[in-house]
N, C-alpha and C. Protein backbone atom coordinates (compact mmCIF):
# COMPACT_ATOMS: atom_id res chain seq x y z
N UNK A 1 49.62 249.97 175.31
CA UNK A 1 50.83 250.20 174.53
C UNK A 1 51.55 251.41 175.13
N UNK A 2 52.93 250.94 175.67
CA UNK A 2 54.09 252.30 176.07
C UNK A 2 53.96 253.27 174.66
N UNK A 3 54.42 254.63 175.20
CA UNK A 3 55.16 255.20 174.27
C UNK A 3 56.31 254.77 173.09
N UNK A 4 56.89 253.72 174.05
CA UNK A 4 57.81 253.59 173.27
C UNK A 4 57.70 252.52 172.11
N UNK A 5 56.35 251.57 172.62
CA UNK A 5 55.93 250.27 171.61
C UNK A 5 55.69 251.56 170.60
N UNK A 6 54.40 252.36 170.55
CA UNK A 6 53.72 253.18 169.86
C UNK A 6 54.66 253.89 168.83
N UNK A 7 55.85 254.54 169.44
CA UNK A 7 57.10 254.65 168.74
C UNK A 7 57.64 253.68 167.47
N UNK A 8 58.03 252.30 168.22
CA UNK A 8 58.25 251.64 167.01
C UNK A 8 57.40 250.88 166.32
N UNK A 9 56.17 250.96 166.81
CA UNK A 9 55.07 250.43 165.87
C UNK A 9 55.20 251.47 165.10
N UNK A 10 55.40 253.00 165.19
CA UNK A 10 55.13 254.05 163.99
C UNK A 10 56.18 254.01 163.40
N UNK A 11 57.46 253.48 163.29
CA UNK A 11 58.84 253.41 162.44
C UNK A 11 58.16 252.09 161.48
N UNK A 12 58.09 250.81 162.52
CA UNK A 12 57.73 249.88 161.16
C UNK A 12 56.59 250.35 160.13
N UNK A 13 55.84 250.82 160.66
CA UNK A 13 54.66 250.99 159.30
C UNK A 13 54.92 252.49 158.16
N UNK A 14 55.96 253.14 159.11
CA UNK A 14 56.68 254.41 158.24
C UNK A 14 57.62 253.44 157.32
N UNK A 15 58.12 252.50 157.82
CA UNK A 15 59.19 251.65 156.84
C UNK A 15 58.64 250.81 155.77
N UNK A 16 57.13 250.47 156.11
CA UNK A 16 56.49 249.39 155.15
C UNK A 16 56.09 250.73 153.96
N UNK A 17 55.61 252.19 154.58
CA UNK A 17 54.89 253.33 153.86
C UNK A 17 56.54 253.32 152.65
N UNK A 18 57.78 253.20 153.42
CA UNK A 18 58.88 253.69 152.76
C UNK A 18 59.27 252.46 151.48
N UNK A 19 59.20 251.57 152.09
CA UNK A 19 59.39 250.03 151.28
C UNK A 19 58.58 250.41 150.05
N UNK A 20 56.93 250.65 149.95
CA UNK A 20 56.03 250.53 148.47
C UNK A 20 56.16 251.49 147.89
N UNK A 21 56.65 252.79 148.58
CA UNK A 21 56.99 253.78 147.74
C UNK A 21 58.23 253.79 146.92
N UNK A 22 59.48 253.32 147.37
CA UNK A 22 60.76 252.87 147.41
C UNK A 22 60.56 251.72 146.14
N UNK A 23 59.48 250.96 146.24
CA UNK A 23 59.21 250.05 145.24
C UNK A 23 58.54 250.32 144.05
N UNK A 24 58.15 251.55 143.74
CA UNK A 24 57.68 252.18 142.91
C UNK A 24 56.27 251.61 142.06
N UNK A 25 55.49 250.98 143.11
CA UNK A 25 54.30 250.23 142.22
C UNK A 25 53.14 251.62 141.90
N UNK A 26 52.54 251.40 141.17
CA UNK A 26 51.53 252.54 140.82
C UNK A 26 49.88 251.43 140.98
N UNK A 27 49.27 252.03 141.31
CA UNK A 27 47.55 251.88 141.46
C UNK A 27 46.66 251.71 142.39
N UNK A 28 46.03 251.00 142.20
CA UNK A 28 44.94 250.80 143.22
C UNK A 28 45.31 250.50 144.62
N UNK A 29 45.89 249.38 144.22
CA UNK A 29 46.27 248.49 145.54
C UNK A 29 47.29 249.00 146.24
N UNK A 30 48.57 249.87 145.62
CA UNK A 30 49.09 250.63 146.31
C UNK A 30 49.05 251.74 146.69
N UNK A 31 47.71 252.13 146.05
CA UNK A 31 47.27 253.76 147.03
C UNK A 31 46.41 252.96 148.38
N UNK A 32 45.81 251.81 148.02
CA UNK A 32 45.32 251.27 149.29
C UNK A 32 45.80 250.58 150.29
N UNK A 33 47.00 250.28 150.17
CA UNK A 33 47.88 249.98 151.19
C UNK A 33 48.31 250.88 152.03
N UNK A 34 49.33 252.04 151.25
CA UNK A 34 49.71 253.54 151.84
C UNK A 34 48.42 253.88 152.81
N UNK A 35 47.28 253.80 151.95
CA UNK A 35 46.42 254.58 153.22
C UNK A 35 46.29 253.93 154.31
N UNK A 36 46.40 252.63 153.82
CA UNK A 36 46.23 251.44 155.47
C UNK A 36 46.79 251.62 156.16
N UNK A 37 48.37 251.67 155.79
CA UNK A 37 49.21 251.64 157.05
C UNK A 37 49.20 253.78 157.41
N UNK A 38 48.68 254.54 156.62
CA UNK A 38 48.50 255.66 157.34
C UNK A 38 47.47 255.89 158.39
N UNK A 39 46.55 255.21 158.03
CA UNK A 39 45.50 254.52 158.89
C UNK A 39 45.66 254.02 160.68
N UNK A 40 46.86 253.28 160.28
CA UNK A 40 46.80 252.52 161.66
C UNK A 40 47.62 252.99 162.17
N UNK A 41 48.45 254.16 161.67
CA UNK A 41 49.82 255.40 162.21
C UNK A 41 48.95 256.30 162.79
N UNK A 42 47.47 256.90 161.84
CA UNK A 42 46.82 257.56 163.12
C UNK A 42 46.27 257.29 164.32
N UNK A 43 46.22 255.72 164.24
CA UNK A 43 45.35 255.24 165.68
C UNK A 43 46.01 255.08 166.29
N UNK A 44 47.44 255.02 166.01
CA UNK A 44 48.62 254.64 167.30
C UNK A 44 48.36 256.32 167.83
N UNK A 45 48.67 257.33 167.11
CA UNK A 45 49.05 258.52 167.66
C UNK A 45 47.98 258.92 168.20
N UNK A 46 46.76 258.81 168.07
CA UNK A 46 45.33 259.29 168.94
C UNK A 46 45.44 258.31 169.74
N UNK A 47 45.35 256.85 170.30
CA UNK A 47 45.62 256.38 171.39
C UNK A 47 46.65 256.37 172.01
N UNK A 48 47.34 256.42 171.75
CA UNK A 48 49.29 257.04 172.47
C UNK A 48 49.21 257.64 172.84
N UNK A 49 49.88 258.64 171.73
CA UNK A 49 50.53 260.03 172.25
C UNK A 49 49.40 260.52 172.60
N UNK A 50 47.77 260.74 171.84
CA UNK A 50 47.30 261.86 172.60
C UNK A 50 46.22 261.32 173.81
N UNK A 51 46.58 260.05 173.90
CA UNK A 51 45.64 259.70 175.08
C UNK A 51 44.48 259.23 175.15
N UNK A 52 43.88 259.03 173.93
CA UNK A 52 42.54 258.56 173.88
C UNK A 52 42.33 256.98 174.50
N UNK A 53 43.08 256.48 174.52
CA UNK A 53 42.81 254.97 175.14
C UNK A 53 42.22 255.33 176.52
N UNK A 54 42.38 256.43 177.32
CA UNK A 54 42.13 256.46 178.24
C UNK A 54 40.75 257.13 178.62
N UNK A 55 40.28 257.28 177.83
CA UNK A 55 38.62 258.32 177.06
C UNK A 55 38.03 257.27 176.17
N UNK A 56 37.64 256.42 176.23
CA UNK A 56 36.96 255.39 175.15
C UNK A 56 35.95 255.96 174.60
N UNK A 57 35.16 256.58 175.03
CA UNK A 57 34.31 257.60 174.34
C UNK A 57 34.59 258.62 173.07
N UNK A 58 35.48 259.34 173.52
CA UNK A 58 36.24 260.11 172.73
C UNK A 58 37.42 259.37 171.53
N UNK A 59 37.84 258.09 171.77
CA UNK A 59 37.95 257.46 171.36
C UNK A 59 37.80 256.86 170.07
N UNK A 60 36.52 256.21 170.76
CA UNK A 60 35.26 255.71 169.71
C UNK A 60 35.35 256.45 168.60
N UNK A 61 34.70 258.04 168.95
CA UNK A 61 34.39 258.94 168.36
C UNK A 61 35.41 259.44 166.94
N UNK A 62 36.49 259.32 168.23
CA UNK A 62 37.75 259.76 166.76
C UNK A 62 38.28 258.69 165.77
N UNK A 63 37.54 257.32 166.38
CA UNK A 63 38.30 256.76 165.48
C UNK A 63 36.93 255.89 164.19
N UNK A 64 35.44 256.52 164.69
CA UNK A 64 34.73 256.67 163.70
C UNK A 64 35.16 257.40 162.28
N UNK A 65 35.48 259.13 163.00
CA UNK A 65 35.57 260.00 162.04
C UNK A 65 36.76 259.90 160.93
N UNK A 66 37.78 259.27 161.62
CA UNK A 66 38.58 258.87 160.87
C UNK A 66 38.39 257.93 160.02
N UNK A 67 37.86 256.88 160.09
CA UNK A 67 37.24 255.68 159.88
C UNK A 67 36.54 256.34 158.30
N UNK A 68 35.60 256.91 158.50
CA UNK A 68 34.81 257.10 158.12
C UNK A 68 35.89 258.39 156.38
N UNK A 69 36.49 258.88 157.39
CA UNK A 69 37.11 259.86 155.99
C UNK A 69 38.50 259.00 155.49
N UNK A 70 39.09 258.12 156.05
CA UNK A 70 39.88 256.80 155.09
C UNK A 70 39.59 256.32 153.94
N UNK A 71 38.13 255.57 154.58
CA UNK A 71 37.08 254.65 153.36
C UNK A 71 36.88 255.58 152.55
N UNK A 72 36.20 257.11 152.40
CA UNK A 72 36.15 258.01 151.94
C UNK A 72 37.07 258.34 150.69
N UNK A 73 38.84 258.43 151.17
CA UNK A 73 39.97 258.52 150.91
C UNK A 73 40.03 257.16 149.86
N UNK A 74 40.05 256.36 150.44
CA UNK A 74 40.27 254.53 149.78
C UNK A 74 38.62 254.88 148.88
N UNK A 75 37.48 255.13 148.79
CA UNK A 75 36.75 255.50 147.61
C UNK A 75 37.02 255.97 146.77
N UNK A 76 37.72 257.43 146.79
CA UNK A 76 38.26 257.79 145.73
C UNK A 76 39.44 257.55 144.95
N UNK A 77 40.33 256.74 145.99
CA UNK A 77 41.71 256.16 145.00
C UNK A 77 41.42 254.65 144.20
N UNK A 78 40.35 254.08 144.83
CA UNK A 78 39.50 253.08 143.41
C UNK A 78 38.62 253.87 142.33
N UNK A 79 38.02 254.76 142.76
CA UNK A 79 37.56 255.66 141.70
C UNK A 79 38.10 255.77 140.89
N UNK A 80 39.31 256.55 141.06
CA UNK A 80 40.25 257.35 140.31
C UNK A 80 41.02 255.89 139.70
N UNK A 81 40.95 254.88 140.19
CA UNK A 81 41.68 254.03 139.30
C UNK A 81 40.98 252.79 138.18
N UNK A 82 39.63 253.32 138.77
CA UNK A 82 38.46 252.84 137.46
C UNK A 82 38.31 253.45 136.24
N UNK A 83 38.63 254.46 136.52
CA UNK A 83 38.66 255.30 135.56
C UNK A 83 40.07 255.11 133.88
């Protein structure tokens, strides 16, 4: 992926982030969407802009940790909406 795909792949999913907010739904499913597409805005920008596609290792790595504190993130916004 160019810079510049990476670019407008990060406008559409800033526009889908702008669309559900814009749409004013409240709960679960729309705190779990928001995080999705914030989700896949950070993997563009760690393989893009900062280069990790080219480090698969490092890669991997970052996109465990992220991985890993999302679900984390998406745990507690079903939590919080079990409640």
């Amino acid at each position: 992926m160019t810079a510049t795909q990476g670019w407008l792949a990060l406008v559409i999913l800033s526009g889908g982030s702008t669309l559900i907010a814009w749409w004013g739904g409240t709960g679960v499913l729309v705190a779990l969407a928001i995080l999705t597409l914030a989700w896949a805005k950070a993997q563009i920008v760690l393989n893009v802009y900062l280069g990790l596609s080219e480090a698969p290792g490092w890669s991997r790595g970052f996109a465990l940790v992220l991985g890993l504190f999302m679900l984390g993130a998406m745990g507690l916004a079903v939590a919080a909406g079990a409640v």
